[in-house]
Protein backbone atom coordinates (compact mmCIF):
# COMPACT_ATOMS: atom_id res chain seq x y z
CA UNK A 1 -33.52 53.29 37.16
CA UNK A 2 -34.47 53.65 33.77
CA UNK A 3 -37.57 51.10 32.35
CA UNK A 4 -37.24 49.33 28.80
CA UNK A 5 -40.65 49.29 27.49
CA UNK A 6 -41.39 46.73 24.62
CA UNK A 7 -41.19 49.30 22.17
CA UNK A 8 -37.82 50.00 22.90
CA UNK A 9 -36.95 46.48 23.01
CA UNK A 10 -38.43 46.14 19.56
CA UNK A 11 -36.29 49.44 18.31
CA UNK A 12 -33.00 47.39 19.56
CA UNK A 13 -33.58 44.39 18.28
CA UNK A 14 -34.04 45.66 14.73
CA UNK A 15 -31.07 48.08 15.40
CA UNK A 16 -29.04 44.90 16.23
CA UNK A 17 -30.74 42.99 13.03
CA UNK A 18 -29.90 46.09 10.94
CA UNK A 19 -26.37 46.30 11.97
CA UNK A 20 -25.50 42.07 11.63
CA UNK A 21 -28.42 40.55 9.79
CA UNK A 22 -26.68 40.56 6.42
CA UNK A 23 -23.76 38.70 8.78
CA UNK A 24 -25.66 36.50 10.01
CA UNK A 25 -27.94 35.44 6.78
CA UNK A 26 -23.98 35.15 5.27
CA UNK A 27 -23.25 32.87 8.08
CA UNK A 28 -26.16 30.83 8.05
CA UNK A 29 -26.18 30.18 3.70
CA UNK A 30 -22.27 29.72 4.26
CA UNK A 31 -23.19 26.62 6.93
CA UNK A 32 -25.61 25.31 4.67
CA UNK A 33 -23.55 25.36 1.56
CA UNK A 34 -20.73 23.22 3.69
CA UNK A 35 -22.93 21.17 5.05
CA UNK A 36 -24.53 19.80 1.59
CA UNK A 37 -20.90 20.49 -0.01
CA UNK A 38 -19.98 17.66 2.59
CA UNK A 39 -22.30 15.67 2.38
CA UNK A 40 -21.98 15.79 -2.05
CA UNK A 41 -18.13 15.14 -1.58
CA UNK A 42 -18.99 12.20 0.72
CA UNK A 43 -21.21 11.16 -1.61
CA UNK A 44 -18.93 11.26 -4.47
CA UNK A 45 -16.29 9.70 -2.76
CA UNK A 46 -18.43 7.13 -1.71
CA UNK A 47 -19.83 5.92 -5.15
CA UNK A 48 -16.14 6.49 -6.54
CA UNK A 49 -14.88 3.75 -3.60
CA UNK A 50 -18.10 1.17 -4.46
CA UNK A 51 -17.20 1.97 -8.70
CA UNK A 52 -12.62 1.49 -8.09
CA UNK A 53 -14.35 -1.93 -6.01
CA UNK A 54 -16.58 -3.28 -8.95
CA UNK A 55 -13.82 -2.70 -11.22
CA UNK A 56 -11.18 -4.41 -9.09
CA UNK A 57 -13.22 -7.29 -8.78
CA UNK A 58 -13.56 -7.09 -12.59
CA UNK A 59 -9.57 -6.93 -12.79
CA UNK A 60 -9.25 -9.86 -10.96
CA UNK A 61 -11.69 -12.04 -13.32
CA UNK A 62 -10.56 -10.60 -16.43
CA UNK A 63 -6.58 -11.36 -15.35
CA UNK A 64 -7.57 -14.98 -15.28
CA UNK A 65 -8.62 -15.44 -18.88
CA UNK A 66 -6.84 -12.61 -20.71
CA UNK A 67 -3.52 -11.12 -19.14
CA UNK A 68 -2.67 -8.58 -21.72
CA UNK A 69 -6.59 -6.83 -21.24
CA UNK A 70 -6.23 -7.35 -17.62
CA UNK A 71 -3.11 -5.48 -17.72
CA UNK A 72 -4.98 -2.32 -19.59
CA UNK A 73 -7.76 -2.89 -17.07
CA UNK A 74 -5.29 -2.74 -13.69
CA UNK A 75 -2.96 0.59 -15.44
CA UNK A 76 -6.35 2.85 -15.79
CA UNK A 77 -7.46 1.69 -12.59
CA UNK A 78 -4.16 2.57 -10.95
CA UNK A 79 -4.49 5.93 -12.66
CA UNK A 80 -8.19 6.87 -12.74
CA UNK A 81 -8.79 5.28 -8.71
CA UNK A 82 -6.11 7.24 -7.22
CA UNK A 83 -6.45 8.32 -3.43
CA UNK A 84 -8.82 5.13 -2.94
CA UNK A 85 -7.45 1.63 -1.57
CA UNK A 86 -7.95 0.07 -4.78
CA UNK A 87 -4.95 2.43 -6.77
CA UNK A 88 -2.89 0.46 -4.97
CA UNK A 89 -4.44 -2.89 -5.64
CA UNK A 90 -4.45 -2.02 -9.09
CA UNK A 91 -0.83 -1.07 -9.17
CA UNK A 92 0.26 -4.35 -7.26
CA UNK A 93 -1.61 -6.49 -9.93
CA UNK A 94 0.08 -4.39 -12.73
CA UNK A 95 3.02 -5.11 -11.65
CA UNK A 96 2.55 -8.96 -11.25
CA UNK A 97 1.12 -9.05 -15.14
CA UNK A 98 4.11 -7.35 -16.11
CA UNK A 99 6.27 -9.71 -14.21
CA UNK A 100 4.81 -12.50 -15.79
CA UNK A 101 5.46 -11.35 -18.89
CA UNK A 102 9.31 -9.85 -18.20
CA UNK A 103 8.82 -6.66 -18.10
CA UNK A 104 10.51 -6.68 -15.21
CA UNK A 105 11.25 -2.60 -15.38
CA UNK A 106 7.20 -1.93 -15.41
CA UNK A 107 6.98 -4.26 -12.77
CA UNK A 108 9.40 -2.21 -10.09
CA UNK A 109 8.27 0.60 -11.30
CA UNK A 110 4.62 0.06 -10.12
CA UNK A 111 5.90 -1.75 -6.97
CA UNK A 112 8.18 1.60 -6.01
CA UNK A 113 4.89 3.98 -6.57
CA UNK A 114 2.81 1.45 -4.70
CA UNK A 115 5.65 1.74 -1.62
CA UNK A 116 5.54 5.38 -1.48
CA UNK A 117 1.75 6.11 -2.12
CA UNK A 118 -0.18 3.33 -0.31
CA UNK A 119 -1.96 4.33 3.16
CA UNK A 120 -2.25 0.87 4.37
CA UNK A 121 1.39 -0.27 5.92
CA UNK A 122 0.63 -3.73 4.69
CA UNK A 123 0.39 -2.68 0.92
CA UNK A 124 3.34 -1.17 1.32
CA UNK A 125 5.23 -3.74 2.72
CA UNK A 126 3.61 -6.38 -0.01
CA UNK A 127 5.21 -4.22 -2.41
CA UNK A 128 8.44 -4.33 -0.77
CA UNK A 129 8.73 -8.14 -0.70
CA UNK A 130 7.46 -8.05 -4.40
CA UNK A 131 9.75 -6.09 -5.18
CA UNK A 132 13.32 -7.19 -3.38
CA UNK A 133 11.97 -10.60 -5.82
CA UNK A 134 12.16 -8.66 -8.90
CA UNK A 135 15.24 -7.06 -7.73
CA UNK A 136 16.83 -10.92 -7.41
CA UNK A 137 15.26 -12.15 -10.84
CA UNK A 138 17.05 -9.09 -12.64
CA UNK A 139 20.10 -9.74 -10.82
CA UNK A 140 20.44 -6.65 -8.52
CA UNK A 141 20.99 -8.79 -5.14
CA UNK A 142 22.68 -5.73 -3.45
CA UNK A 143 19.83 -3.87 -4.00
CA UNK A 144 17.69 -6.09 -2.92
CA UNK A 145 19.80 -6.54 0.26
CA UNK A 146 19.38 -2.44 1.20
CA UNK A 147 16.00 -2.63 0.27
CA UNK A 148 15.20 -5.36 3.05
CA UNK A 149 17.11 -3.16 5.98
CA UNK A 150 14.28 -1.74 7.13
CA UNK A 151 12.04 -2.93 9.88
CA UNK A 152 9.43 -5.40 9.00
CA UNK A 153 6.42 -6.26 10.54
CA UNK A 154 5.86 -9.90 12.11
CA UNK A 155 3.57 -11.24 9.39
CA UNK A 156 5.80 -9.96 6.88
CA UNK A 157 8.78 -11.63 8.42
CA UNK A 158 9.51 -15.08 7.30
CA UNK A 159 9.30 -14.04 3.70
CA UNK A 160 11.61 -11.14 4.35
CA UNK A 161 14.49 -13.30 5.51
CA UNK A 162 14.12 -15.80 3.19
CA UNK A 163 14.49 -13.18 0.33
CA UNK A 164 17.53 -11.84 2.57
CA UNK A 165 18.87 -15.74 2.13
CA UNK A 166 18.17 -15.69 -1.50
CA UNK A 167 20.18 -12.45 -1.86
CA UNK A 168 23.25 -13.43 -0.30
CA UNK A 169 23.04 -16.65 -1.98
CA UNK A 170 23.18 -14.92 -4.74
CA UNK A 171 26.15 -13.04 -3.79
CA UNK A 172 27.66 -16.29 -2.74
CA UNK A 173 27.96 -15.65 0.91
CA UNK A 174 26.82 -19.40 2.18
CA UNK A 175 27.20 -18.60 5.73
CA UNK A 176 24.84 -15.67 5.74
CA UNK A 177 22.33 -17.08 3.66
CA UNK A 178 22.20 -20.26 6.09
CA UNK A 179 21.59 -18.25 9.24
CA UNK A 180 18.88 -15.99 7.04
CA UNK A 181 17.18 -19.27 6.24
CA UNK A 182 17.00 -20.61 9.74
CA UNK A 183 15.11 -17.42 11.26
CA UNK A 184 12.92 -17.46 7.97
CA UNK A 185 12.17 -20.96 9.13
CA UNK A 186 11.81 -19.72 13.23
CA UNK A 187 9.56 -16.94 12.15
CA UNK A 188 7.11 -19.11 10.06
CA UNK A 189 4.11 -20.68 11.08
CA UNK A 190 4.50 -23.55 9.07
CA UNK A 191 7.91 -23.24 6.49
CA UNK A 192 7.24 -23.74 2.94
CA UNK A 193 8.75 -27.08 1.45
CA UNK A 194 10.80 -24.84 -0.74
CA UNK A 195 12.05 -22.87 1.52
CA UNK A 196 13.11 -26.38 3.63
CA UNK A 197 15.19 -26.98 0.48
CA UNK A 198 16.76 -24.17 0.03
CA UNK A 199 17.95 -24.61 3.74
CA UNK A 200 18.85 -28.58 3.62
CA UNK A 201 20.56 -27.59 0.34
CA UNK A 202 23.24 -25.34 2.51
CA UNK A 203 24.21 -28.25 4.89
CA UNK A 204 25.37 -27.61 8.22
CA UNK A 205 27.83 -25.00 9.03
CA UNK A 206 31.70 -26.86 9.53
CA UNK A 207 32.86 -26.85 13.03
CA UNK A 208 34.70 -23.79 14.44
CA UNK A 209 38.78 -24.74 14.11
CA UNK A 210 39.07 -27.51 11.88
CA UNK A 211 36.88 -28.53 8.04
CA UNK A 212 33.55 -30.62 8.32
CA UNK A 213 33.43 -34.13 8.00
């Protein structure tokens, strides 16, 4: 049996160190330069999160006094904020200053990029509702109609069918509307007085086999 003195011990550990230390001093600086690189990016995105929040908050006080800047103020937030929560926002508030002012083709257009882009399901589905509105005030209440098919969450739900009832209103079909109404109504916690008059406004459906009363 052979003996390993400390000499030779020494020679193969600097063999070894020889042979990978230029690996492992890589590997080390490469770890290092991730870690910090993580830790800047976090950083950045941080402070660009607090700075999209400030100037939300800004949006909002600004669209209270003076629409027109507010609406200069919410389209370079939308733009500049992008991949934080507050693009979105921005977008959503565009879109209602533009509304306000008919320019109804702005407004859908910001509503359809806030539908496709937005991470949060209830931003998306905000815009939705917004947006099957718009489609009714510009007359499109077939489009509107498609754009409601799709599965919508319970606190979105009242609002959804009543925007169903508007749209076959629209499109004249009574009987529909009335039954959209009534499960807007069911699925509200308390129904809007409006939406109560839309409803009372349809009357009651006539009896099966003969005309009402």
């Amino acid at each position: 049996m052979s003996v390993t003195t400390d000499e030779e011990r020494i020679e193969s550990i600097q063999r070894w160190w020889q042979e990978n230390g230029v690996a492992v001093i890589i590997g080390l600086l490469l770890g290092i330069a991730l870690l910090v690189g993580w830790r800047l990016w976090s950083g950045y995105t941080e402070n660009r999160v607090l700075q999209a929040s400030d100037r939300y908050e800004a949006l909002r006080d600004t669209a209270q006094q003076d629409p027109e800047a507010a609406m200069a103020q919410a389209r370079t937030l939308a733009e500049d904020a992008s991949g934080t929560p507050y693009a979105p926002l921005a977008a959503l508030e565009w879109a209602r200053l533009a509304a306000d002012q008919g320019d109804l083709e702005t407004a859908e257009a910001q509503l359809r990029r806030v539908m496709e882009s937005a991470r949060h399901e209830d931003q998306a589905q905000l815009a939705r509702l917004r947006l099957a509105r718009i489609l009714l005030a510009d007359d499109r209440p077939e489009e509107a109609l498609t754009l409601l098919e799709t599965e919508t969450p319970d606190a979105f739900l009242a609002l959804a069918r009543e925007l169903r009832g508007d749209a076959h209103l629209a499109l004249g079909r009574e009987a529909e509307a009335r039954t959209a109404y009534d499960e807007a109504m069911m699925a509200a916690v308390r129904p809007s007085d409006y939406l109560m008059m839309k409803r009372d406004a349809l009357g009651e459906p006539a009896p099966a086999g003969g005309e009402a009363p």
